[in-house]
PDB file of N, CA and C in Angstrom:
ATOM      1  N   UNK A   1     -20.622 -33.387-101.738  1.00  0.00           N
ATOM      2  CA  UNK A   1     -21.480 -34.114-100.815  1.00  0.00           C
ATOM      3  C   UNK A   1     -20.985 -33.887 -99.397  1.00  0.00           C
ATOM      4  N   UNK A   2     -21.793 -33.343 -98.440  1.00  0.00           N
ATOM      5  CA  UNK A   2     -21.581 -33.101 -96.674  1.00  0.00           C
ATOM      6  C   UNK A   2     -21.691 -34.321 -96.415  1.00  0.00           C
ATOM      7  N   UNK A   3     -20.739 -34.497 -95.513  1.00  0.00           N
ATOM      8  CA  UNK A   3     -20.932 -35.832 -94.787  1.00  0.00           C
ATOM      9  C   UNK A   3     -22.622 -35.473 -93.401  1.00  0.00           C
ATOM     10  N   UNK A   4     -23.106 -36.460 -93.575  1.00  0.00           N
ATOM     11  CA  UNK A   4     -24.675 -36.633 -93.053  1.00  0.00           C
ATOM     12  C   UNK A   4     -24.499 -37.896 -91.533  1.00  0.00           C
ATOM     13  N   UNK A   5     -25.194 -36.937 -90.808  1.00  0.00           N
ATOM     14  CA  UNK A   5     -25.651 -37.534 -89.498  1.00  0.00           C
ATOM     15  C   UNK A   5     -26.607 -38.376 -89.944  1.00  0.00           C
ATOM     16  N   UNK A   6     -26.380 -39.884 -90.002  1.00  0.00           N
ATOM     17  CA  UNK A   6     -27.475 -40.649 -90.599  1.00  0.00           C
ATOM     18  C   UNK A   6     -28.630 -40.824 -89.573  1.00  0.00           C
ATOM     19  N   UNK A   7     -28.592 -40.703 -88.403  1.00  0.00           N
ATOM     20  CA  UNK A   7     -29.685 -40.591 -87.512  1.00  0.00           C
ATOM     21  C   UNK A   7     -30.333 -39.424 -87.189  1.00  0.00           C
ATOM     22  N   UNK A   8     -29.645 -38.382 -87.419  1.00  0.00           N
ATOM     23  CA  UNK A   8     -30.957 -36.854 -87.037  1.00  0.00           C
ATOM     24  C   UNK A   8     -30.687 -36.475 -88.446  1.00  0.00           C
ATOM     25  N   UNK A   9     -29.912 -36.784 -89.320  1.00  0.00           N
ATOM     26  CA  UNK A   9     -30.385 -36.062 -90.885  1.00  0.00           C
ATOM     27  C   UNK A   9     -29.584 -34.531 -90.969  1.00  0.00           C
ATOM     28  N   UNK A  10     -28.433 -34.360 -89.873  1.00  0.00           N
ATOM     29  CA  UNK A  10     -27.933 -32.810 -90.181  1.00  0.00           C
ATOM     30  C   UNK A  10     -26.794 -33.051 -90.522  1.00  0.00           C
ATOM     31  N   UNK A  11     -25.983 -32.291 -91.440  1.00  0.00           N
ATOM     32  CA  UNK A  11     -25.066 -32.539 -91.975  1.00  0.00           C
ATOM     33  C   UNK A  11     -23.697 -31.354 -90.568  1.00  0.00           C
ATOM     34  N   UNK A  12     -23.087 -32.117 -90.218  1.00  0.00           N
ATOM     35  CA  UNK A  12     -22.058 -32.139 -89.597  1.00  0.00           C
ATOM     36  C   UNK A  12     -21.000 -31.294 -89.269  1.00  0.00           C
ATOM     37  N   UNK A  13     -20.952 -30.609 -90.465  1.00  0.00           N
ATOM     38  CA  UNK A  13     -20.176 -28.796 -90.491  1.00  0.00           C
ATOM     39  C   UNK A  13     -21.639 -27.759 -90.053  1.00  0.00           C
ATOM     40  N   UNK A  14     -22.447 -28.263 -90.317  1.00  0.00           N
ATOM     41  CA  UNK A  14     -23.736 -27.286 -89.622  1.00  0.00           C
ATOM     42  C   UNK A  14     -23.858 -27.182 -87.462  1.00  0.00           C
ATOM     43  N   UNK A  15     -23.489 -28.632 -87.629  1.00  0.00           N
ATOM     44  CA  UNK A  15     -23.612 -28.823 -86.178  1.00  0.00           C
ATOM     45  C   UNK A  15     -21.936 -28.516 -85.083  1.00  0.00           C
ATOM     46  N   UNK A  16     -21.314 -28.102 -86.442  1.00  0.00           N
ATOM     47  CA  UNK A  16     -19.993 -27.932 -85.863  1.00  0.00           C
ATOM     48  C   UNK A  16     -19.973 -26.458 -85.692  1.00  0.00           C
ATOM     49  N   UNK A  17     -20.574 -26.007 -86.550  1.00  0.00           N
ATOM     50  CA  UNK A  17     -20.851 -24.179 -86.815  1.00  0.00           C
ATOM     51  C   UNK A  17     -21.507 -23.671 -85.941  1.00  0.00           C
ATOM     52  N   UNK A  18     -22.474 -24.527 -85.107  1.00  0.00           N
ATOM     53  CA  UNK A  18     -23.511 -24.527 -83.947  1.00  0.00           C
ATOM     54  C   UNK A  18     -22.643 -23.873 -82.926  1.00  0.00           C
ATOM     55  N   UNK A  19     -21.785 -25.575 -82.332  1.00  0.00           N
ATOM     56  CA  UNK A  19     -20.868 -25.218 -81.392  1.00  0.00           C
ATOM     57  C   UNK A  19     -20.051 -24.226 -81.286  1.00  0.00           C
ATOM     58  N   UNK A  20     -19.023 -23.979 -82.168  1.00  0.00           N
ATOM     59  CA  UNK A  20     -18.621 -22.481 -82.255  1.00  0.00           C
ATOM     60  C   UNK A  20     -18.931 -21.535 -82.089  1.00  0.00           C
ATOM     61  N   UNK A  21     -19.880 -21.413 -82.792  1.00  0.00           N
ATOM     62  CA  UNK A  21     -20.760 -20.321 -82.153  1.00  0.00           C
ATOM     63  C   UNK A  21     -21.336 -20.125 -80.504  1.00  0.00           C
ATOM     64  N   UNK A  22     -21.710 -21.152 -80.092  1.00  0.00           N
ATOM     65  CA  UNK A  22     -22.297 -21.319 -78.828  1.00  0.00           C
ATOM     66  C   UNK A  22     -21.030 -21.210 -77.944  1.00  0.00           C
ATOM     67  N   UNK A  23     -19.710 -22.109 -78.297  1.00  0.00           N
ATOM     68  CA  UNK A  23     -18.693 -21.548 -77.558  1.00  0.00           C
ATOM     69  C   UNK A  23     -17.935 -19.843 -77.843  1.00  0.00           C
ATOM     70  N   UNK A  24     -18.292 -19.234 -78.484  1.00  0.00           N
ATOM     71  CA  UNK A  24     -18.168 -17.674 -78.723  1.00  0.00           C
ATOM     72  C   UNK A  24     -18.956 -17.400 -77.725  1.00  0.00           C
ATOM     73  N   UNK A  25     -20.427 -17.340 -77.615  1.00  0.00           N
ATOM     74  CA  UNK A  25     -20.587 -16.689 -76.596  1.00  0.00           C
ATOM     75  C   UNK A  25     -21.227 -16.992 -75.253  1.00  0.00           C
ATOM     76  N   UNK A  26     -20.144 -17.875 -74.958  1.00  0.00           N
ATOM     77  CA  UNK A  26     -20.122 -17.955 -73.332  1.00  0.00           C
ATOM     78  C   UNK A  26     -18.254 -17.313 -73.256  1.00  0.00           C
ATOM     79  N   UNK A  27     -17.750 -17.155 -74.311  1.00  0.00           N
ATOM     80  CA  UNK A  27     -16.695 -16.310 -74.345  1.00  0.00           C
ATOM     81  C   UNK A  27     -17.316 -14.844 -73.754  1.00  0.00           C
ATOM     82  N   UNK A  28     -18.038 -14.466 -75.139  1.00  0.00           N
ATOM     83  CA  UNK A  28     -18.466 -13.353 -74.358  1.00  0.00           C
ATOM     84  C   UNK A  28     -19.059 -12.977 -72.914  1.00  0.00           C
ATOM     85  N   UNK A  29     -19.832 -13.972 -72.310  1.00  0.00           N
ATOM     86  CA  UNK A  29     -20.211 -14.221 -70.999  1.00  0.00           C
ATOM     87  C   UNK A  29     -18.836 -14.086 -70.075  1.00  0.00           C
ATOM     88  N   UNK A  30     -17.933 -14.574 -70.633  1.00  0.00           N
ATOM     89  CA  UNK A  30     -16.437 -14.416 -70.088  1.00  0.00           C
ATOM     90  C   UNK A  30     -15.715 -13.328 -69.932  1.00  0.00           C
ATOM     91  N   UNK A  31     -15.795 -12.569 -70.925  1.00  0.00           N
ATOM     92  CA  UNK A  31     -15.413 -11.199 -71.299  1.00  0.00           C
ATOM     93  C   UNK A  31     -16.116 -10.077 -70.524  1.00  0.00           C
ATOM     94  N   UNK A  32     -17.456 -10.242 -70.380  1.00  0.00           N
ATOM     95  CA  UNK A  32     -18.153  -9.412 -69.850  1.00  0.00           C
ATOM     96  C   UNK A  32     -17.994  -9.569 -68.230  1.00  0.00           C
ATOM     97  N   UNK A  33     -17.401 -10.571 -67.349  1.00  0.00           N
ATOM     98  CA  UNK A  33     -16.952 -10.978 -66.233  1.00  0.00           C
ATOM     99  C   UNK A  33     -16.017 -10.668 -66.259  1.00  0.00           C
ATOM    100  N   UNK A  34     -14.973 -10.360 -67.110  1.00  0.00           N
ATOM    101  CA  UNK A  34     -13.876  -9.950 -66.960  1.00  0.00           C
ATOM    102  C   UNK A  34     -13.769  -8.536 -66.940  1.00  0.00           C
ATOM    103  N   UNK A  35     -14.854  -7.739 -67.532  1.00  0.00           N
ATOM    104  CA  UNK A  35     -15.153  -6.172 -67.396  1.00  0.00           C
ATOM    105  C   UNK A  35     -15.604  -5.281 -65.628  1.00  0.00           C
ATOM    106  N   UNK A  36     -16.443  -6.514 -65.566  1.00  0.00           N
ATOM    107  CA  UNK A  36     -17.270  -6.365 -63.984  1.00  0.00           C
ATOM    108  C   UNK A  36     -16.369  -6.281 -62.697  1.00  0.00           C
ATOM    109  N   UNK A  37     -15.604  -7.182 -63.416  1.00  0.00           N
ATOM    110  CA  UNK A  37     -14.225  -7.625 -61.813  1.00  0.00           C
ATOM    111  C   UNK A  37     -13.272  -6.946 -62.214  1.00  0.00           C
ATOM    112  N   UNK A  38     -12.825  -6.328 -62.900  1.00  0.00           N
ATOM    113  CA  UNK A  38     -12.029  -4.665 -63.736  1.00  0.00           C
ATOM    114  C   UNK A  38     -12.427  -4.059 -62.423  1.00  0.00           C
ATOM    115  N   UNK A  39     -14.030  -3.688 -63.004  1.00  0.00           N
ATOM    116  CA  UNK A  39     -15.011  -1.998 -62.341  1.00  0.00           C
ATOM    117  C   UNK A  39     -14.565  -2.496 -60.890  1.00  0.00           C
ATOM    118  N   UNK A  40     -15.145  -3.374 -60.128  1.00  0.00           N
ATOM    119  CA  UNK A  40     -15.066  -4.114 -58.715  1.00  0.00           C
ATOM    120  C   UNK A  40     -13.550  -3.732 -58.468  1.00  0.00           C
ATOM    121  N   UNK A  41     -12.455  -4.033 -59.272  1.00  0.00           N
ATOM    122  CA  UNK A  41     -11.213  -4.115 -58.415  1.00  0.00           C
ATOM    123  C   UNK A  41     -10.806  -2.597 -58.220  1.00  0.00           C
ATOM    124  N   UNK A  42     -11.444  -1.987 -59.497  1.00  0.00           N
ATOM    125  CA  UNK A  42     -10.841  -0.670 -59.541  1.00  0.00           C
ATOM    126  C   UNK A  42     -11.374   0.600 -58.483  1.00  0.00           C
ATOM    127  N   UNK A  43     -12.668  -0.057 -58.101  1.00  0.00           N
ATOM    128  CA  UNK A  43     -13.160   0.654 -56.993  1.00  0.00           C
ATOM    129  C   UNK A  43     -12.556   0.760 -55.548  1.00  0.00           C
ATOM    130  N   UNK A  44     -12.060  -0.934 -55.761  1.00  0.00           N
ATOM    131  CA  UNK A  44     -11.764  -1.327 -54.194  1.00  0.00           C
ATOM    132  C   UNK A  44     -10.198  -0.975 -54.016  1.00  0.00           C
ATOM    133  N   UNK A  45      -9.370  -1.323 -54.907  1.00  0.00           N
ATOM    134  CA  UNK A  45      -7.909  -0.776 -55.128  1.00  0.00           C
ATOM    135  C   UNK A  45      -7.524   0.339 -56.051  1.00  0.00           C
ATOM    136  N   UNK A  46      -6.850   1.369 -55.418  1.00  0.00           N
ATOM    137  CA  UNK A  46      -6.208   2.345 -56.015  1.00  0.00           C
ATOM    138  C   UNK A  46      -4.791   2.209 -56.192  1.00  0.00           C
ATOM    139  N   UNK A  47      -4.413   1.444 -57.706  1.00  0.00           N
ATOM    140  CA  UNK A  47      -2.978   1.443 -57.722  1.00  0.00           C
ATOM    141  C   UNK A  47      -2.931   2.537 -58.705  1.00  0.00           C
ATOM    142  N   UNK A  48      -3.821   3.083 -59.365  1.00  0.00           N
ATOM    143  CA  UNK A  48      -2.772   4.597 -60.194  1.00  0.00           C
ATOM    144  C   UNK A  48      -2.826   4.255 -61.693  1.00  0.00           C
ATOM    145  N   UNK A  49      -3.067   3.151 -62.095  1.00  0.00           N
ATOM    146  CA  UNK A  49      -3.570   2.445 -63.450  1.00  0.00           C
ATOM    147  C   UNK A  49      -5.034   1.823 -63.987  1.00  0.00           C
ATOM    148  N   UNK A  50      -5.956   2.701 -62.965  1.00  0.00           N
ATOM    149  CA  UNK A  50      -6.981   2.274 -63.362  1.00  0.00           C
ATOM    150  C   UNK A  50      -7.543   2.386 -64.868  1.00  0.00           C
ATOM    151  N   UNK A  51      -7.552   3.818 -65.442  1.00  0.00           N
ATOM    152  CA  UNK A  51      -7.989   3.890 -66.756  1.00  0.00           C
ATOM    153  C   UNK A  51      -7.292   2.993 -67.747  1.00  0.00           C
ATOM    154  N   UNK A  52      -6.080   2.276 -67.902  1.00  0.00           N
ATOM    155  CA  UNK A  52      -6.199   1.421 -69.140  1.00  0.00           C
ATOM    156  C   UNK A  52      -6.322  -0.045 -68.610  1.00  0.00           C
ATOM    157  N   UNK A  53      -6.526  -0.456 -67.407  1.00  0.00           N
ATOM    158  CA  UNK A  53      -7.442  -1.637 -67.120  1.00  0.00           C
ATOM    159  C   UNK A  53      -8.583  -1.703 -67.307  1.00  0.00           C
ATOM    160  N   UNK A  54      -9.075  -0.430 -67.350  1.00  0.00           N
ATOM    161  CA  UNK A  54     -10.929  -0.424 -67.613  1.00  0.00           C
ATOM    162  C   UNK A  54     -10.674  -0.578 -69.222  1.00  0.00           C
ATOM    163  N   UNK A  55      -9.805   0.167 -70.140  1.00  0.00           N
ATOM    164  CA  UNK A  55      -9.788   0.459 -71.182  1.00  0.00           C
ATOM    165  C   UNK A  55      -9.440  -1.291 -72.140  1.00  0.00           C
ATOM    166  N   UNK A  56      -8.762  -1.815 -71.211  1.00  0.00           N
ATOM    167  CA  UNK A  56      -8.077  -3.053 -72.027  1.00  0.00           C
ATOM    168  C   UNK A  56      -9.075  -4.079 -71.726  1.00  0.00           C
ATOM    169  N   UNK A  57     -10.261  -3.898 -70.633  1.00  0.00           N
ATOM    170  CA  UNK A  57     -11.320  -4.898 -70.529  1.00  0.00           C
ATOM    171  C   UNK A  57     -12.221  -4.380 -71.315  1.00  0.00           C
ATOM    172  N   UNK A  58     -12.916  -3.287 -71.638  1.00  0.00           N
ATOM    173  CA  UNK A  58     -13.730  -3.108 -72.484  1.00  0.00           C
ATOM    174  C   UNK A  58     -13.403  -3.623 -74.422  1.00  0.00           C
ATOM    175  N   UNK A  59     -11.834  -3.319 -74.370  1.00  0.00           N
ATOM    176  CA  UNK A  59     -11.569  -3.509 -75.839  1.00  0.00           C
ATOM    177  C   UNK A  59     -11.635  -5.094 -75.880  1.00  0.00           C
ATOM    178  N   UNK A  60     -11.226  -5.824 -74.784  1.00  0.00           N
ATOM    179  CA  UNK A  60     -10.911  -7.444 -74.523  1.00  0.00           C
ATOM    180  C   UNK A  60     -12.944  -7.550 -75.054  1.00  0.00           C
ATOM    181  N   UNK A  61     -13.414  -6.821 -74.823  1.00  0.00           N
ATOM    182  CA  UNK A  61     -15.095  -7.378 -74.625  1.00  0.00           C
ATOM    183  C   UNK A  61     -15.770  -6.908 -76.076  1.00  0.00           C
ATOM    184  N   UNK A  62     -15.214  -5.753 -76.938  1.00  0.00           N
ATOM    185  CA  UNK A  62     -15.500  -5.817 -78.193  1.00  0.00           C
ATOM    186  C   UNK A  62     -14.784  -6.490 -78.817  1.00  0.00           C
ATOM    187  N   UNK A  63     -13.840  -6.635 -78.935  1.00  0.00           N
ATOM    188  CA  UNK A  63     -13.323  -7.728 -79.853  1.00  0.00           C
ATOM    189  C   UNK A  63     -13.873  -9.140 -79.514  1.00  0.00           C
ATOM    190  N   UNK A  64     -14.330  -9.400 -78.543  1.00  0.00           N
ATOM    191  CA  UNK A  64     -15.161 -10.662 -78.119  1.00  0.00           C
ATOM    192  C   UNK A  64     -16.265 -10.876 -78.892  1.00  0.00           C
ATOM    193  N   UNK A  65     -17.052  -9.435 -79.083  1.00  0.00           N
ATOM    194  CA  UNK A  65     -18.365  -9.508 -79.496  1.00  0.00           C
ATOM    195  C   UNK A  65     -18.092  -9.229 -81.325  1.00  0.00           C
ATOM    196  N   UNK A  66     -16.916  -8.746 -81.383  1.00  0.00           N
ATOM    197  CA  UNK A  66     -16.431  -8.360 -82.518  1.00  0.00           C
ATOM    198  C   UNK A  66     -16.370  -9.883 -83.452  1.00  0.00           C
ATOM    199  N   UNK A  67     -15.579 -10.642 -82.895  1.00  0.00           N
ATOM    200  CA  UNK A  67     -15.192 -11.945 -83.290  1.00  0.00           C
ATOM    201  C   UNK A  67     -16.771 -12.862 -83.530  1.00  0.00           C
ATOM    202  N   UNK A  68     -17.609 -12.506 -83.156  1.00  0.00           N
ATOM    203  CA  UNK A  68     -18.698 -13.897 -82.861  1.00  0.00           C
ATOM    204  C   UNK A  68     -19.547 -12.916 -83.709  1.00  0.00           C
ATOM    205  N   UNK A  69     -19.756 -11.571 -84.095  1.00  0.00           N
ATOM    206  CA  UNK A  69     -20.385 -11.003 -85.160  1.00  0.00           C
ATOM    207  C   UNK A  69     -19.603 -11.893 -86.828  1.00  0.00           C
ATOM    208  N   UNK A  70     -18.826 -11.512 -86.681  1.00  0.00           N
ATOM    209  CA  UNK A  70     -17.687 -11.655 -87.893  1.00  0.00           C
ATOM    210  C   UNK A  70     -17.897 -13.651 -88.274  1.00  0.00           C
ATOM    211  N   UNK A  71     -17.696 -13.990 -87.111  1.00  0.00           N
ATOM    212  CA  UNK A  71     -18.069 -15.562 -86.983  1.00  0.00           C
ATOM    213  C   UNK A  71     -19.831 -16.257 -87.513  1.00  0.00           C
ATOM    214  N   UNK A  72     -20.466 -15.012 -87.142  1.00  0.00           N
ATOM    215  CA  UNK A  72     -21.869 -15.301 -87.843  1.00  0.00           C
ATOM    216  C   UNK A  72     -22.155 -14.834 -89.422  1.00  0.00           C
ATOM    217  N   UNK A  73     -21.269 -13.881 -89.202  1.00  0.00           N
ATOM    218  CA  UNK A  73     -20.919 -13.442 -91.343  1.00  0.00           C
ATOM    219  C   UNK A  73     -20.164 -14.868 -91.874  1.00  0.00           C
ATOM    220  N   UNK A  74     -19.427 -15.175 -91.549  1.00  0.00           N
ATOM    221  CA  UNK A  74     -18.797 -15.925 -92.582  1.00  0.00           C
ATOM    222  C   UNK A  74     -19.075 -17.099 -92.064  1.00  0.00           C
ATOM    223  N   UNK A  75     -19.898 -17.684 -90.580  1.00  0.00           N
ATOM    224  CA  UNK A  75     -19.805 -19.120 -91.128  1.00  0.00           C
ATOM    225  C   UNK A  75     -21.853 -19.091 -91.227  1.00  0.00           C
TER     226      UNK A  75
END
């Protein structure tokens, strides 16, 4: 037996599965800001390490999207 929202009728791990999800992707919204201001810094500053800052924001942004795929399989 799910424990039940006795006033809207949804059972409670559904509405918890919601949030998670919804907080995944404003992660990703996060991730993808964190890719943009990468490209932006890397244009504007030349320290000599640009390619694995671009490289470690793009992987930071699939595994973002990676995680909230994987998060919609199993919950």
């Amino acid at each position: 037996m799910e424990p039940i929202i006795p006033i809207l009728g949804f059972s409670v791990w559904i509405v918890a599965k919601l949030l998670f999800l919804f907080a995944l992707l404003i992660y990703i919204i996060f991730s993808l800001v964190v890719v943009r201001q990468v490209n932006l810094m890397t244009e504007t500053l030349e320290v000599g390490f640009e390619s694995p800052l671009k490289t470690a924001a793009g992987a930071h942004l699939l595994l973002a999207i990676g995680v909230f795929i994987l998060a919609l399989i199993i919950l």
